[in-house]
PDB file of N, CA and C in Angstrom:
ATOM      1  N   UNK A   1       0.838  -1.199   0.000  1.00  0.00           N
ATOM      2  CA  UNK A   1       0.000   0.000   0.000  1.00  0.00           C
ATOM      3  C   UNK A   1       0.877   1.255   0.000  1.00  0.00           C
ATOM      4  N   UNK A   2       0.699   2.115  -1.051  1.00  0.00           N
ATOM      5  CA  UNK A   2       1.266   3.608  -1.437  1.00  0.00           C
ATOM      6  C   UNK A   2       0.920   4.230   0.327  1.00  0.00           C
ATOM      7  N   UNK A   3       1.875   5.427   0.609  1.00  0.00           N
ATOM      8  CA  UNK A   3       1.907   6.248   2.013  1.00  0.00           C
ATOM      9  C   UNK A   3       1.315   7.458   1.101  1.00  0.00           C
ATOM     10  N   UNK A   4       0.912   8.310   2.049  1.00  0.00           N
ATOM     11  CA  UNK A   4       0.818   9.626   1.174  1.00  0.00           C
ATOM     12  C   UNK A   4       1.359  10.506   1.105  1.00  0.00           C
ATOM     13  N   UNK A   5       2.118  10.963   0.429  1.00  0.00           N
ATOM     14  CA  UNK A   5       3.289  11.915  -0.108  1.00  0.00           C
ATOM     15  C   UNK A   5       3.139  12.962  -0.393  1.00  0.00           C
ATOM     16  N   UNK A   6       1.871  13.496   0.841  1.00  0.00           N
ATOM     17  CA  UNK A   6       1.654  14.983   0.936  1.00  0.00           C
ATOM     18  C   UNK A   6       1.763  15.509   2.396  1.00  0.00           C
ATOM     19  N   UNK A   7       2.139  14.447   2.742  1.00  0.00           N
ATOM     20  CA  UNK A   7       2.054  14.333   4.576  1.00  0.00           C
ATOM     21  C   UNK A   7       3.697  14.501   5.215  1.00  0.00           C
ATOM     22  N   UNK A   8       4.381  15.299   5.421  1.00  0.00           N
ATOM     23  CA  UNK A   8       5.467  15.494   6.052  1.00  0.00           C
ATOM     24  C   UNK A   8       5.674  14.235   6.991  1.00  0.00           C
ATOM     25  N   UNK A   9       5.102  13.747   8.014  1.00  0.00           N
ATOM     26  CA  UNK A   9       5.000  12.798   8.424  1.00  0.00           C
ATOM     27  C   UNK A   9       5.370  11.195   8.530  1.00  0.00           C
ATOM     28  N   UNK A  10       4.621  11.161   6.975  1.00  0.00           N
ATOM     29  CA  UNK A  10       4.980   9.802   5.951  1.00  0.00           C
ATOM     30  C   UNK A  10       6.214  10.134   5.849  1.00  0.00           C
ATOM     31  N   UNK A  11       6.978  10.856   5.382  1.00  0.00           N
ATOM     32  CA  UNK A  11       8.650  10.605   5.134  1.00  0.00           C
ATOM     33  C   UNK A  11       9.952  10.877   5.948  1.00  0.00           C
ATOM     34  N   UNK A  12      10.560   9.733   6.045  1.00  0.00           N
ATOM     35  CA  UNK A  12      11.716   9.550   6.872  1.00  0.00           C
ATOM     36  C   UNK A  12      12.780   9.662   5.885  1.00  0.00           C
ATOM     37  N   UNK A  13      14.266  10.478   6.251  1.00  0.00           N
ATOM     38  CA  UNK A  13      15.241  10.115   5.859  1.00  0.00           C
ATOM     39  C   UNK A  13      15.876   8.499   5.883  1.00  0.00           C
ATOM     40  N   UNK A  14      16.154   8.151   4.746  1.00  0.00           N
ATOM     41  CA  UNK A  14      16.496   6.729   4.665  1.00  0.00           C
ATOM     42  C   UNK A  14      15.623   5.722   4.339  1.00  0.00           C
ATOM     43  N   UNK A  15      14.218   6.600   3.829  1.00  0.00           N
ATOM     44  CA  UNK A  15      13.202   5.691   3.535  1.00  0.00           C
ATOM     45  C   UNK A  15      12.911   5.307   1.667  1.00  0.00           C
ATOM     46  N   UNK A  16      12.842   4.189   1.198  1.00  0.00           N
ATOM     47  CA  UNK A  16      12.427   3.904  -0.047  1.00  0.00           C
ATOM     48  C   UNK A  16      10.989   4.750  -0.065  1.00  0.00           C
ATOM     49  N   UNK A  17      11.573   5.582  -1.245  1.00  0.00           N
ATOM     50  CA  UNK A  17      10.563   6.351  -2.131  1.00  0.00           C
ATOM     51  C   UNK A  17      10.217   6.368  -3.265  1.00  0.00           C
ATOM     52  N   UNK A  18       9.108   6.732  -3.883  1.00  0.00           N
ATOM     53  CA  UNK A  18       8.863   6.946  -5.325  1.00  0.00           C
ATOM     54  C   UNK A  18       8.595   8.437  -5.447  1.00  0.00           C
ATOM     55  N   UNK A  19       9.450   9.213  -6.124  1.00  0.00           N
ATOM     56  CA  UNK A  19       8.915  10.835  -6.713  1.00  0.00           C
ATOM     57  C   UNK A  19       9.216  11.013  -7.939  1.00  0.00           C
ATOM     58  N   UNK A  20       8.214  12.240  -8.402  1.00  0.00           N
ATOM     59  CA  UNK A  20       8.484  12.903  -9.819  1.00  0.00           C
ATOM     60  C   UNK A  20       9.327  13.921  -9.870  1.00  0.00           C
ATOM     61  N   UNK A  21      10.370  13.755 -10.572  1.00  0.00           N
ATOM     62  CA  UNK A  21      11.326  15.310 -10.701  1.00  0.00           C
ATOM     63  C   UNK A  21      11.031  16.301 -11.535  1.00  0.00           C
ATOM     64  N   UNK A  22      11.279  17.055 -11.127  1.00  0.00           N
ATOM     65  CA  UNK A  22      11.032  18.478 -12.116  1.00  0.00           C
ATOM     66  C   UNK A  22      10.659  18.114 -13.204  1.00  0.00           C
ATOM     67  N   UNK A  23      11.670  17.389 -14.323  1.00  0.00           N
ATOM     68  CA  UNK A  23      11.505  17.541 -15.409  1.00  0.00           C
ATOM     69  C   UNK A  23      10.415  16.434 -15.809  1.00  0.00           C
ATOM     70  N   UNK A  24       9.762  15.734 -15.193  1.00  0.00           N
ATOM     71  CA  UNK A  24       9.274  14.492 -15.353  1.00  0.00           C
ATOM     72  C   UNK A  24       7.538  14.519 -14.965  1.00  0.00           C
ATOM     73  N   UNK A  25       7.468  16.043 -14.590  1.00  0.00           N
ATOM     74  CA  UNK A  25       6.005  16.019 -13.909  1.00  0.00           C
ATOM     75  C   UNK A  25       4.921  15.997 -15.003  1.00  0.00           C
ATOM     76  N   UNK A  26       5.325  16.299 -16.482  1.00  0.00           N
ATOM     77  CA  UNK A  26       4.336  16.444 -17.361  1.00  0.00           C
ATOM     78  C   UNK A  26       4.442  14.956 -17.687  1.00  0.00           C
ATOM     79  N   UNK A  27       4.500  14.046 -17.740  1.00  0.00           N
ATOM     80  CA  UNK A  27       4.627  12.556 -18.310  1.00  0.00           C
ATOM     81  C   UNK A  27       4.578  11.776 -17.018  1.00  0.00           C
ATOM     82  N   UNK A  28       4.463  12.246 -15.685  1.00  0.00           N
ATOM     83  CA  UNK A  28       4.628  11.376 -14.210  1.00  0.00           C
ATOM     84  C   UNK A  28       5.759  10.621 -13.754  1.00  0.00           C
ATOM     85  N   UNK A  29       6.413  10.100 -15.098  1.00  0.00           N
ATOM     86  CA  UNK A  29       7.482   9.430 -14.553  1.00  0.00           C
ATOM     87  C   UNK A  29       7.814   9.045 -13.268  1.00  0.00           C
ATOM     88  N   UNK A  30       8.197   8.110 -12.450  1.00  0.00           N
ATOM     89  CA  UNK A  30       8.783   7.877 -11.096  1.00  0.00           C
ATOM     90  C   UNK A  30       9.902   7.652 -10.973  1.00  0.00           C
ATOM     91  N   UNK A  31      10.506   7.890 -10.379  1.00  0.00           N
ATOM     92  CA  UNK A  31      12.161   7.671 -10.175  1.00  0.00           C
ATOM     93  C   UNK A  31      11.893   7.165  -8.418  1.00  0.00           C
ATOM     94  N   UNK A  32      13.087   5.917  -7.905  1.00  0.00           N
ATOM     95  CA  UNK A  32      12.563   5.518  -7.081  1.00  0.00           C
ATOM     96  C   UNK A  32      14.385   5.470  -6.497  1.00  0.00           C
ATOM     97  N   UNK A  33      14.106   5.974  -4.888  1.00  0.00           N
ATOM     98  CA  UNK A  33      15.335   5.930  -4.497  1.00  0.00           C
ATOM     99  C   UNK A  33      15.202   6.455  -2.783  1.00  0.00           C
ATOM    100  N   UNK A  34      16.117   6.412  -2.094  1.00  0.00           N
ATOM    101  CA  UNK A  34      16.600   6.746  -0.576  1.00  0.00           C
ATOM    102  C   UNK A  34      16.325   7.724  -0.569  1.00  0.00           C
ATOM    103  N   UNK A  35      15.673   8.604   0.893  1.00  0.00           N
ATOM    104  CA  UNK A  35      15.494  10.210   1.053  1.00  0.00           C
ATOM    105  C   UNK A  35      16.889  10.107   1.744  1.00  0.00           C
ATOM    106  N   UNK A  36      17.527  11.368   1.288  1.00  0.00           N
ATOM    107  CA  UNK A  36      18.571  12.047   2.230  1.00  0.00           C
ATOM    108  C   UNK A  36      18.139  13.165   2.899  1.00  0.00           C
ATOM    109  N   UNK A  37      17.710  13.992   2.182  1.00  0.00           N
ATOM    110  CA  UNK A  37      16.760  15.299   2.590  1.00  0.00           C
ATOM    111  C   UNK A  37      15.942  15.653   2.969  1.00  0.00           C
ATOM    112  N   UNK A  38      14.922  15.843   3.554  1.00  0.00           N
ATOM    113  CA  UNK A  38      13.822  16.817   3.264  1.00  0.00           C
ATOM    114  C   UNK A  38      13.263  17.774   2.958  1.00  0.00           C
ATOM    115  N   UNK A  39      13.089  18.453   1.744  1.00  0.00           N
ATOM    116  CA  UNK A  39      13.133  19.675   1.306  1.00  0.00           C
ATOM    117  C   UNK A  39      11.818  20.483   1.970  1.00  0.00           C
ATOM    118  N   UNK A  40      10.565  20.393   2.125  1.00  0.00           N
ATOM    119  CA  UNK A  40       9.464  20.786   2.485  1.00  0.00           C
ATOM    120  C   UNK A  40       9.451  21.080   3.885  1.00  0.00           C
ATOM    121  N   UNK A  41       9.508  22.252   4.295  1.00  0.00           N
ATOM    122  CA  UNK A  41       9.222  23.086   5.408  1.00  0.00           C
ATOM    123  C   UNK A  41       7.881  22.331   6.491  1.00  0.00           C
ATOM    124  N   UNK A  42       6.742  22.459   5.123  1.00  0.00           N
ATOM    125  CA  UNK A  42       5.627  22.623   6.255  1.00  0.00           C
ATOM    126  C   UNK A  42       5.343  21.334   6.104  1.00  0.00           C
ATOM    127  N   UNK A  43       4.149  21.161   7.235  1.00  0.00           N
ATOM    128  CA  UNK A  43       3.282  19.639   7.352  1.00  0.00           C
ATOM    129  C   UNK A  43       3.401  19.053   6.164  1.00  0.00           C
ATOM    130  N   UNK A  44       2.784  19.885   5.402  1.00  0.00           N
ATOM    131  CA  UNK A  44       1.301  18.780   4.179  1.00  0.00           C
ATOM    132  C   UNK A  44       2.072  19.801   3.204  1.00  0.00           C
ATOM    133  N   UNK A  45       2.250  18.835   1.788  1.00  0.00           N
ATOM    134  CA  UNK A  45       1.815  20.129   0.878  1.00  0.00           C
ATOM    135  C   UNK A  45       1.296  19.101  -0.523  1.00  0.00           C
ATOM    136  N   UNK A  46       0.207  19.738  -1.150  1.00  0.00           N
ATOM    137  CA  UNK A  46      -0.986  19.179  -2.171  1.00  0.00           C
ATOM    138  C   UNK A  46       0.371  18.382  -2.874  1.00  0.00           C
ATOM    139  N   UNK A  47       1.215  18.914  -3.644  1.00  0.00           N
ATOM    140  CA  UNK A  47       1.845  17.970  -4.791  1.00  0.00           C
ATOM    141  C   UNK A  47       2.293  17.190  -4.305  1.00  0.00           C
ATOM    142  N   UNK A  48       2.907  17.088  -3.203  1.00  0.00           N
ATOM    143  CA  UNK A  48       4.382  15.875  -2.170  1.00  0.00           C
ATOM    144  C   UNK A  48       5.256  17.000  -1.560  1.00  0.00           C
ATOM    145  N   UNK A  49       5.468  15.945  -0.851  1.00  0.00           N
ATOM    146  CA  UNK A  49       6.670  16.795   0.409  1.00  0.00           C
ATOM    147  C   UNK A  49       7.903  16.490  -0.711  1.00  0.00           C
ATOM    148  N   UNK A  50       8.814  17.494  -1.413  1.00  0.00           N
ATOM    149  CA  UNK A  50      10.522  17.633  -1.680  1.00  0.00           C
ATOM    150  C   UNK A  50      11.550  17.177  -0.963  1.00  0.00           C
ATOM    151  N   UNK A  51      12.034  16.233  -1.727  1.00  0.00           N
ATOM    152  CA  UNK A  51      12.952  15.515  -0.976  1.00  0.00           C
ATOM    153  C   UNK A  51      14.192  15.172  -2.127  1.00  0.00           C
ATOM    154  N   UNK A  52      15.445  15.455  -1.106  1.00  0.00           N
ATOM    155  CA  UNK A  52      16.575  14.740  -2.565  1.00  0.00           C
ATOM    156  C   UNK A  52      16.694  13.208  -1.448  1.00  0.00           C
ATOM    157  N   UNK A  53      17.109  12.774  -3.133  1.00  0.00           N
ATOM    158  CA  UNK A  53      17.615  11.480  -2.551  1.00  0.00           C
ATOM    159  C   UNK A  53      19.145  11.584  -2.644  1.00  0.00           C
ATOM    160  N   UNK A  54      19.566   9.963  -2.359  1.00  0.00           N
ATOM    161  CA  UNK A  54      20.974   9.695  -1.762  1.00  0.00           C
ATOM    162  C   UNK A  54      22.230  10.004  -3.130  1.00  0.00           C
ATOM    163  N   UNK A  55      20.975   9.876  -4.349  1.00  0.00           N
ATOM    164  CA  UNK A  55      21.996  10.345  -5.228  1.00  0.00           C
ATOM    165  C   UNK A  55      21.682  11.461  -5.896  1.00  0.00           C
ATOM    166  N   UNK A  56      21.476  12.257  -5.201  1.00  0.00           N
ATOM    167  CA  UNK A  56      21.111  14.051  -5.261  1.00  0.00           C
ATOM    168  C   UNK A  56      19.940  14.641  -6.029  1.00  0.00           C
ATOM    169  N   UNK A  57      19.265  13.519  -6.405  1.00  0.00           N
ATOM    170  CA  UNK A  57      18.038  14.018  -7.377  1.00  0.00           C
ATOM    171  C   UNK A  57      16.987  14.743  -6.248  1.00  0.00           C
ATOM    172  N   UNK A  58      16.493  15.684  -7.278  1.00  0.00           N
ATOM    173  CA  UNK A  58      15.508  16.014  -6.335  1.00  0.00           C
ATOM    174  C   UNK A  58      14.029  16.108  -6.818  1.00  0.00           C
ATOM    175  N   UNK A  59      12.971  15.943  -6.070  1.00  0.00           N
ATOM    176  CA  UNK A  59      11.553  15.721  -6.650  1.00  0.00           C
ATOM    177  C   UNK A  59      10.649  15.516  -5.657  1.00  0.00           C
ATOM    178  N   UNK A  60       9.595  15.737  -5.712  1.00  0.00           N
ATOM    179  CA  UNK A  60       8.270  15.280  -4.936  1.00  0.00           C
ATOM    180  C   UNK A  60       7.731  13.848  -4.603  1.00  0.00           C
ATOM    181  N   UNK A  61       7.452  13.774  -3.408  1.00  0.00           N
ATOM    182  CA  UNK A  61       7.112  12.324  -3.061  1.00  0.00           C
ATOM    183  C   UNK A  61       5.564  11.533  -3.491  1.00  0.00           C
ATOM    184  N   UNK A  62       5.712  10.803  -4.478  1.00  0.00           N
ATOM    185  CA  UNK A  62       4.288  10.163  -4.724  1.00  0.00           C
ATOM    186  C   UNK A  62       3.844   8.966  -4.351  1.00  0.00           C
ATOM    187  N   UNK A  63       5.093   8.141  -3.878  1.00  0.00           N
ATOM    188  CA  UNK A  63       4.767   7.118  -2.762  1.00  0.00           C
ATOM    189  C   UNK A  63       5.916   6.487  -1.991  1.00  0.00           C
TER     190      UNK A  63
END
């Protein structure tokens, strides 16, 4: 079962993720990899909480 990847909450550093990167949001694409980061300030946010991963990409969390 997908977490929801609008919830600050749902994501831990070091956790297997699925996000869309920048360039990838018009086609959805997923790229799937380790959070190192957390980019997103607040609680919740509608698209996904921003996160880079371990190999520096960065993108929104969709599961």
């Amino acid at each position: 079962m997908a977490i929801d990847g609008t919830k600050r909450s749902n994501v831990q550093v070091g956790s297997e993720v699925k996000i869309v990167l920048k360039k990838d949001q018009r086609s959805n694409k997923l790229t799937e990899g380790i959070v190192k980061d957390i980019l997103t300030n607040s609680q919740t946010h509608p698209h996904g909480i921003k996160v880079r991963l371990t190999d520096g990409q960065v993108g929104r969390v969709k599961e």
